[in-house]
PDB file of N, CA and C in Angstrom:
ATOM      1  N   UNK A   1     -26.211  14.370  59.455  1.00  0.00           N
ATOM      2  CA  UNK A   1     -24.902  14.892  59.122  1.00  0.00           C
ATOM      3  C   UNK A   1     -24.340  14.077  57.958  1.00  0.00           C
ATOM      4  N   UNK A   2     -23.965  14.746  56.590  1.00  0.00           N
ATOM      5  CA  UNK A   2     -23.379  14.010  55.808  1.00  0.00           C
ATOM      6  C   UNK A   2     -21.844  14.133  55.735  1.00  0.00           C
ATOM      7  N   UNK A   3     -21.586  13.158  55.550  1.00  0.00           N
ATOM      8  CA  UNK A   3     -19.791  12.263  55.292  1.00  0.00           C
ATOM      9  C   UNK A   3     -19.596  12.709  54.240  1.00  0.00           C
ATOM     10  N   UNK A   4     -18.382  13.743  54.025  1.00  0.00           N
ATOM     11  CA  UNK A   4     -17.345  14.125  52.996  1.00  0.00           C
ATOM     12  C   UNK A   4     -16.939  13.484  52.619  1.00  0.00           C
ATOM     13  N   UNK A   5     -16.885  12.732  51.201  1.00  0.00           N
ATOM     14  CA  UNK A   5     -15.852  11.694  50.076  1.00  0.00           C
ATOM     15  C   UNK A   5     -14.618  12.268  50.130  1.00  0.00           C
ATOM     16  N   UNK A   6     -13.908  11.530  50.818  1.00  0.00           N
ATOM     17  CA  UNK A   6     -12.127  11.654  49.640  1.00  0.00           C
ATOM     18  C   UNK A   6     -11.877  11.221  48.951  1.00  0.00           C
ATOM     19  N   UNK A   7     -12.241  12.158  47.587  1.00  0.00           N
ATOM     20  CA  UNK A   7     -11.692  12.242  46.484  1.00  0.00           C
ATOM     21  C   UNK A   7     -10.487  12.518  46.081  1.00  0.00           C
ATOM     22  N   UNK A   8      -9.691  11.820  44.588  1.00  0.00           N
ATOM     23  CA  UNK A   8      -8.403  11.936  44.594  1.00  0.00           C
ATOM     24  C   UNK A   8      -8.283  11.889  43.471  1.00  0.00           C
ATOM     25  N   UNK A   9      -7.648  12.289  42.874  1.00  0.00           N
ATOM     26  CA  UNK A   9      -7.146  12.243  41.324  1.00  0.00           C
ATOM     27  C   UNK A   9      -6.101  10.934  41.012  1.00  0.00           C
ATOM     28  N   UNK A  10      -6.952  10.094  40.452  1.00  0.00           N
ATOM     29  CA  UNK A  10      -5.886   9.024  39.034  1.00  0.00           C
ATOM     30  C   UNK A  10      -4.327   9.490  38.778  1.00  0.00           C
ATOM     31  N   UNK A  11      -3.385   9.318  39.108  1.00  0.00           N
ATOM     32  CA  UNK A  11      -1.927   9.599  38.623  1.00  0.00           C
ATOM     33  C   UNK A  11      -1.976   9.386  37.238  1.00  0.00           C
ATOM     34  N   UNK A  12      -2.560   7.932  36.823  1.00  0.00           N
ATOM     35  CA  UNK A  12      -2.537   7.423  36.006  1.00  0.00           C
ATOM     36  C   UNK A  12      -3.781   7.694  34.758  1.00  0.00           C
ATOM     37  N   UNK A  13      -5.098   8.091  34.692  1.00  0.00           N
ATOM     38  CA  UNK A  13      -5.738   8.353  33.796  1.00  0.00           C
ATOM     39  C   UNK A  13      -6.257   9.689  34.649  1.00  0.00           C
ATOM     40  N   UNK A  14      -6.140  10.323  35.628  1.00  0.00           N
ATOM     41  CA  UNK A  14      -6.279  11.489  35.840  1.00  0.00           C
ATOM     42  C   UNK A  14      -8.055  11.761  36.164  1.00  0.00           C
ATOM     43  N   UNK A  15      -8.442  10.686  36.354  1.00  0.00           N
ATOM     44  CA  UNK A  15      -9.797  10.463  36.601  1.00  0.00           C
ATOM     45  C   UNK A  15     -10.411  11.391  38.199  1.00  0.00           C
ATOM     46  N   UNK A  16     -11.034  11.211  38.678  1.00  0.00           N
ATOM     47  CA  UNK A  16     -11.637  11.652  40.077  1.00  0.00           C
ATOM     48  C   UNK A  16     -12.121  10.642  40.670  1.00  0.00           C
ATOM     49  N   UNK A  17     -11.653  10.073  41.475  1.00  0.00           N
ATOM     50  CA  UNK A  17     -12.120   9.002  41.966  1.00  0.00           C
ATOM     51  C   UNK A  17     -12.076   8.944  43.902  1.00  0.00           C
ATOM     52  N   UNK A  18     -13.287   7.952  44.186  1.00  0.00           N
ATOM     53  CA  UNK A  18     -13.332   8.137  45.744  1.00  0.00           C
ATOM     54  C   UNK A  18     -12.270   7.171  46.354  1.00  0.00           C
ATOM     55  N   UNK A  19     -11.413   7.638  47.375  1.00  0.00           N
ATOM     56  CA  UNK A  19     -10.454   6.944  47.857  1.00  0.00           C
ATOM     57  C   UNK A  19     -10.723   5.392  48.327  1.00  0.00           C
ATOM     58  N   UNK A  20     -12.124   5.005  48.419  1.00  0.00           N
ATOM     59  CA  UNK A  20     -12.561   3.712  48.487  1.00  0.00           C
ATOM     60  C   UNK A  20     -12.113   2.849  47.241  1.00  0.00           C
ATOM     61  N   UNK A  21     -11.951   3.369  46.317  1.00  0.00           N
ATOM     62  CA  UNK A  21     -11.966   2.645  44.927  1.00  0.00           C
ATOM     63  C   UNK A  21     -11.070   2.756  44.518  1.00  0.00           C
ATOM     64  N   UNK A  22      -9.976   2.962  45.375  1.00  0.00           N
ATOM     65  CA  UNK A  22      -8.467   2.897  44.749  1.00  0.00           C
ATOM     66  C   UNK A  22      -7.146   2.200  45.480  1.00  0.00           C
ATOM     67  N   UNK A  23      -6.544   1.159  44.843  1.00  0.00           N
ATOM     68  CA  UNK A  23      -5.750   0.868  45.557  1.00  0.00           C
ATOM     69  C   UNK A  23      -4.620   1.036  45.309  1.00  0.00           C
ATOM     70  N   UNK A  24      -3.526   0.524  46.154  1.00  0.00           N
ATOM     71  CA  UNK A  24      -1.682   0.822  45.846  1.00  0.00           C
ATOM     72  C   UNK A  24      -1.603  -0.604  44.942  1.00  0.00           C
ATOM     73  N   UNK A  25      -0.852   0.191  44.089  1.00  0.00           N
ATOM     74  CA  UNK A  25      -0.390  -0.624  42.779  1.00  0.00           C
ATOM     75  C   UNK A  25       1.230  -1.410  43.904  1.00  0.00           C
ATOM     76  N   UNK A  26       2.080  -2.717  43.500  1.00  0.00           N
ATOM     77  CA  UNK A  26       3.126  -3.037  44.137  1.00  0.00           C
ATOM     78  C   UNK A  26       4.327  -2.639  42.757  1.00  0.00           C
ATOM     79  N   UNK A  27       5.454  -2.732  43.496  1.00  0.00           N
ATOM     80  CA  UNK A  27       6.553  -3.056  42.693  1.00  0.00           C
ATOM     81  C   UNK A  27       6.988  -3.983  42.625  1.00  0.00           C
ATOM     82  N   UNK A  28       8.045  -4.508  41.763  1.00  0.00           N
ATOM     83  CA  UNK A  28       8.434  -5.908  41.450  1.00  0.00           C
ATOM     84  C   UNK A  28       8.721  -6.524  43.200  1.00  0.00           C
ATOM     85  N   UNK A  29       9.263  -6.134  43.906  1.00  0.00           N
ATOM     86  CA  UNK A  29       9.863  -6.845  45.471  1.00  0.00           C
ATOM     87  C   UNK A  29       8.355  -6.351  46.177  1.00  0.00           C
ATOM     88  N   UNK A  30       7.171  -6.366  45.721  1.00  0.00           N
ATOM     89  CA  UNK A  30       6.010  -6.151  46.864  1.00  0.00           C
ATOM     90  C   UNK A  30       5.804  -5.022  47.326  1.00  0.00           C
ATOM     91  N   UNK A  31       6.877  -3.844  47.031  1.00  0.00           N
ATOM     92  CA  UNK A  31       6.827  -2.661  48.130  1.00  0.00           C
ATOM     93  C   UNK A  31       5.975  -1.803  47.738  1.00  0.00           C
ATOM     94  N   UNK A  32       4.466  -1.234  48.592  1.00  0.00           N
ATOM     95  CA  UNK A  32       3.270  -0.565  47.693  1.00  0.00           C
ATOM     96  C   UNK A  32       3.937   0.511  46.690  1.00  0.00           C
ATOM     97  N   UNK A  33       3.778   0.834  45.706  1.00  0.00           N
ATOM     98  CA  UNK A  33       4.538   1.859  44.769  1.00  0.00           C
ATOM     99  C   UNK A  33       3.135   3.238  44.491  1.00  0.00           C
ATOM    100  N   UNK A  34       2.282   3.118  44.286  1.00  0.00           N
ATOM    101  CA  UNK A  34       1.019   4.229  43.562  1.00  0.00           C
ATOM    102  C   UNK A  34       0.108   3.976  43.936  1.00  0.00           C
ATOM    103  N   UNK A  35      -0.745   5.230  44.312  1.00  0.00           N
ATOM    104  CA  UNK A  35      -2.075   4.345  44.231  1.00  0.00           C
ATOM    105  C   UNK A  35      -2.972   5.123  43.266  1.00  0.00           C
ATOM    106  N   UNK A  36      -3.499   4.025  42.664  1.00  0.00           N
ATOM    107  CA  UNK A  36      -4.633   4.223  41.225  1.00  0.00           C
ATOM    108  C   UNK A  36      -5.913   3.628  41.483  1.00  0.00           C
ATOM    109  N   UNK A  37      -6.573   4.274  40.709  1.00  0.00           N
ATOM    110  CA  UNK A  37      -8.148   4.088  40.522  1.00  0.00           C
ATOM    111  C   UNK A  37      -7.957   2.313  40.267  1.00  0.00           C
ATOM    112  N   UNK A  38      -9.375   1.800  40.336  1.00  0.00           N
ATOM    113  CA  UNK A  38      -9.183   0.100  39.724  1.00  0.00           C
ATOM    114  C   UNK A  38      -8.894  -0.550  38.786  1.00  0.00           C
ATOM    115  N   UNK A  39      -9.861   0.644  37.781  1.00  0.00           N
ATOM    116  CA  UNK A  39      -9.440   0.501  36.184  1.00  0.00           C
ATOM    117  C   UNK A  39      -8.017   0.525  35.894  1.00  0.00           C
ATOM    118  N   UNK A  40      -7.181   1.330  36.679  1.00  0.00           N
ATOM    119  CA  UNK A  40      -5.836   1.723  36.311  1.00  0.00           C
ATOM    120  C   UNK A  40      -5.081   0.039  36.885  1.00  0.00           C
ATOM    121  N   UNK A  41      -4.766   0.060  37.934  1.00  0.00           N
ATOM    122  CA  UNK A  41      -5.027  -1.023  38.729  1.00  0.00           C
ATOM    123  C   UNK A  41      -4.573  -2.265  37.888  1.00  0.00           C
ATOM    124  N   UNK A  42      -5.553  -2.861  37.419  1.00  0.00           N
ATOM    125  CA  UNK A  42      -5.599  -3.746  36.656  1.00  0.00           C
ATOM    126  C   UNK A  42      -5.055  -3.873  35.442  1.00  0.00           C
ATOM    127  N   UNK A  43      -4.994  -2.839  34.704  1.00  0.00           N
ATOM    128  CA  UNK A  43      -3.412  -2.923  33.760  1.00  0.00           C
ATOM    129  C   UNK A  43      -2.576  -2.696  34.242  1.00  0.00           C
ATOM    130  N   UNK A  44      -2.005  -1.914  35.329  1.00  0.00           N
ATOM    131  CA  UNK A  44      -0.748  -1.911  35.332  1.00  0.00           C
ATOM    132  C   UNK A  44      -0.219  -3.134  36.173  1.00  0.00           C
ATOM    133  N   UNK A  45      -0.911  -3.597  37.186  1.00  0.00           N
ATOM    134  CA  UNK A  45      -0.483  -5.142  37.808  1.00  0.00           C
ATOM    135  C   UNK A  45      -0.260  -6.520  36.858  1.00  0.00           C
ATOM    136  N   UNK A  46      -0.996  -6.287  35.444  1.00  0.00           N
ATOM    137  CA  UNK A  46      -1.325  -7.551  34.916  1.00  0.00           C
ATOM    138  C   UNK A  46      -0.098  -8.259  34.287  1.00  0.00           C
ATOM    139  N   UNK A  47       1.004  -7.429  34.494  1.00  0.00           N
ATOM    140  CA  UNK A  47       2.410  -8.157  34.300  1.00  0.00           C
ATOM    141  C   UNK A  47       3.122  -8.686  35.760  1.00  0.00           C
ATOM    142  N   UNK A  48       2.144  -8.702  36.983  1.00  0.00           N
ATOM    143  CA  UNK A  48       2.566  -9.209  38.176  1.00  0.00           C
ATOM    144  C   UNK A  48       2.964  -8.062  39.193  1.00  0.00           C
ATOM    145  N   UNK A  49       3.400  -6.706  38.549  1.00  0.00           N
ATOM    146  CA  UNK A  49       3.840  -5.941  39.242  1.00  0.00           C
ATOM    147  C   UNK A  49       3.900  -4.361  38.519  1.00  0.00           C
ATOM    148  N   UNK A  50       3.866  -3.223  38.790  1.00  0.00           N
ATOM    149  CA  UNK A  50       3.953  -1.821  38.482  1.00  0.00           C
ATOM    150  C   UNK A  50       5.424  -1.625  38.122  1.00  0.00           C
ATOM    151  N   UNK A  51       5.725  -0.903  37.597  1.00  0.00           N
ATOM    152  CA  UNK A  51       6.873  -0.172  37.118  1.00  0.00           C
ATOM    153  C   UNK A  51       8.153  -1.182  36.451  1.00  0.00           C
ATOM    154  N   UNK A  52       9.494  -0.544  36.603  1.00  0.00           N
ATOM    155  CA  UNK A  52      10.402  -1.412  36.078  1.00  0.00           C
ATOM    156  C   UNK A  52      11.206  -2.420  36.757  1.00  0.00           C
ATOM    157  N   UNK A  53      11.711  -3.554  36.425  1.00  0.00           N
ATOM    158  CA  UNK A  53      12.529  -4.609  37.335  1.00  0.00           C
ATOM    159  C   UNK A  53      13.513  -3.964  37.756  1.00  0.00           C
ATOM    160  N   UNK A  54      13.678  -4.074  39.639  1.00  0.00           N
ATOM    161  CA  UNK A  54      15.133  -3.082  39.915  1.00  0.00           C
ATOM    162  C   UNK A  54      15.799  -4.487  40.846  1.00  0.00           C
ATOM    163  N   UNK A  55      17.142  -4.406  41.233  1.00  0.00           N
ATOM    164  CA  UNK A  55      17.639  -4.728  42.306  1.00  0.00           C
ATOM    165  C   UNK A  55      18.417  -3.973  43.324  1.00  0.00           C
ATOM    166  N   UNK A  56      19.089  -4.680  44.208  1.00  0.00           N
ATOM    167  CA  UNK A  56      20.173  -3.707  44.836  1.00  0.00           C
ATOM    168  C   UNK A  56      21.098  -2.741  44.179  1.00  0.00           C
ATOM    169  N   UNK A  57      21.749  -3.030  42.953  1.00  0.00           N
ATOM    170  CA  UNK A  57      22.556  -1.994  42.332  1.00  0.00           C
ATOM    171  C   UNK A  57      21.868  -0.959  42.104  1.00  0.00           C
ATOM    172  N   UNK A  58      20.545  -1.359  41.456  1.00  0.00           N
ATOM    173  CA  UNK A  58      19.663  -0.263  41.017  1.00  0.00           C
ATOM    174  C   UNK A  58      19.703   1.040  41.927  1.00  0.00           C
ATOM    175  N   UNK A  59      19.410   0.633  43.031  1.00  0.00           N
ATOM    176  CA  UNK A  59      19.670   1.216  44.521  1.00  0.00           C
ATOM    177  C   UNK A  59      20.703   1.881  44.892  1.00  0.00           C
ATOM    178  N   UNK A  60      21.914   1.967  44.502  1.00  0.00           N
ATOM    179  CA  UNK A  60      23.209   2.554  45.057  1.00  0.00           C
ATOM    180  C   UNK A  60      22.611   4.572  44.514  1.00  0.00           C
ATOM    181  N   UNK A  61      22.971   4.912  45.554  1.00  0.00           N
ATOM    182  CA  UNK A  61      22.913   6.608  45.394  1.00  0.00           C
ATOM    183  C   UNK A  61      24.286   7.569  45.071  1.00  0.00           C
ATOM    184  N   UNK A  62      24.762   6.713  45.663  1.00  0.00           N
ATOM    185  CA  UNK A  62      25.960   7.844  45.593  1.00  0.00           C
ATOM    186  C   UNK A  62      27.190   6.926  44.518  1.00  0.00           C
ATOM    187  N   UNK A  63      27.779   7.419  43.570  1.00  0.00           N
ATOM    188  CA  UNK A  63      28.780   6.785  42.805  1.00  0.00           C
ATOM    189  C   UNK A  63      29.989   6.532  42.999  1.00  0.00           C
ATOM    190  N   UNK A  64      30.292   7.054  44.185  1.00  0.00           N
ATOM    191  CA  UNK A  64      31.627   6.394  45.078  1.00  0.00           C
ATOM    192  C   UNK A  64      31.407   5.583  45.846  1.00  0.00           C
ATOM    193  N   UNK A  65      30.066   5.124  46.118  1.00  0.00           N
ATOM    194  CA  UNK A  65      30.133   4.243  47.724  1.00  0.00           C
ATOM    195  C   UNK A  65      30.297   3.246  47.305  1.00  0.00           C
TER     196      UNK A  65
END
């Protein structure tokens, strides 16, 4: 009996890749943010973290609260 690959598409270079070979990229506070192929991976971590610096304000939803 053969084992079906989960395969997944790259967000980031749009590649095909097996879900073994991909991990969650973090955001600046650790929290998993994406998950990308390795290649991807590795540039986008190599500033310590994925995406842009946020804090709590960043965070507020509603503009009255």
């Amino acid at each position: 009996m053969s084992k079906e690959k989960d395969v997944r598409i790259c967000p980031v270079c749009g590649k095909e890749v097996e879900r073994s070979e991909m991990e969650f990229t973090k955001d600046c506070h650790g929290i998993p943010f994406r998950l990308v192929c390795w290649d991807c991976w590795d540039q986008l971590m190599a500033g310590g973290y994925d995406g842009e610096y946020y804090d709590e304000l960043d965070e507020q939803i509603e503009p009255d609260y």
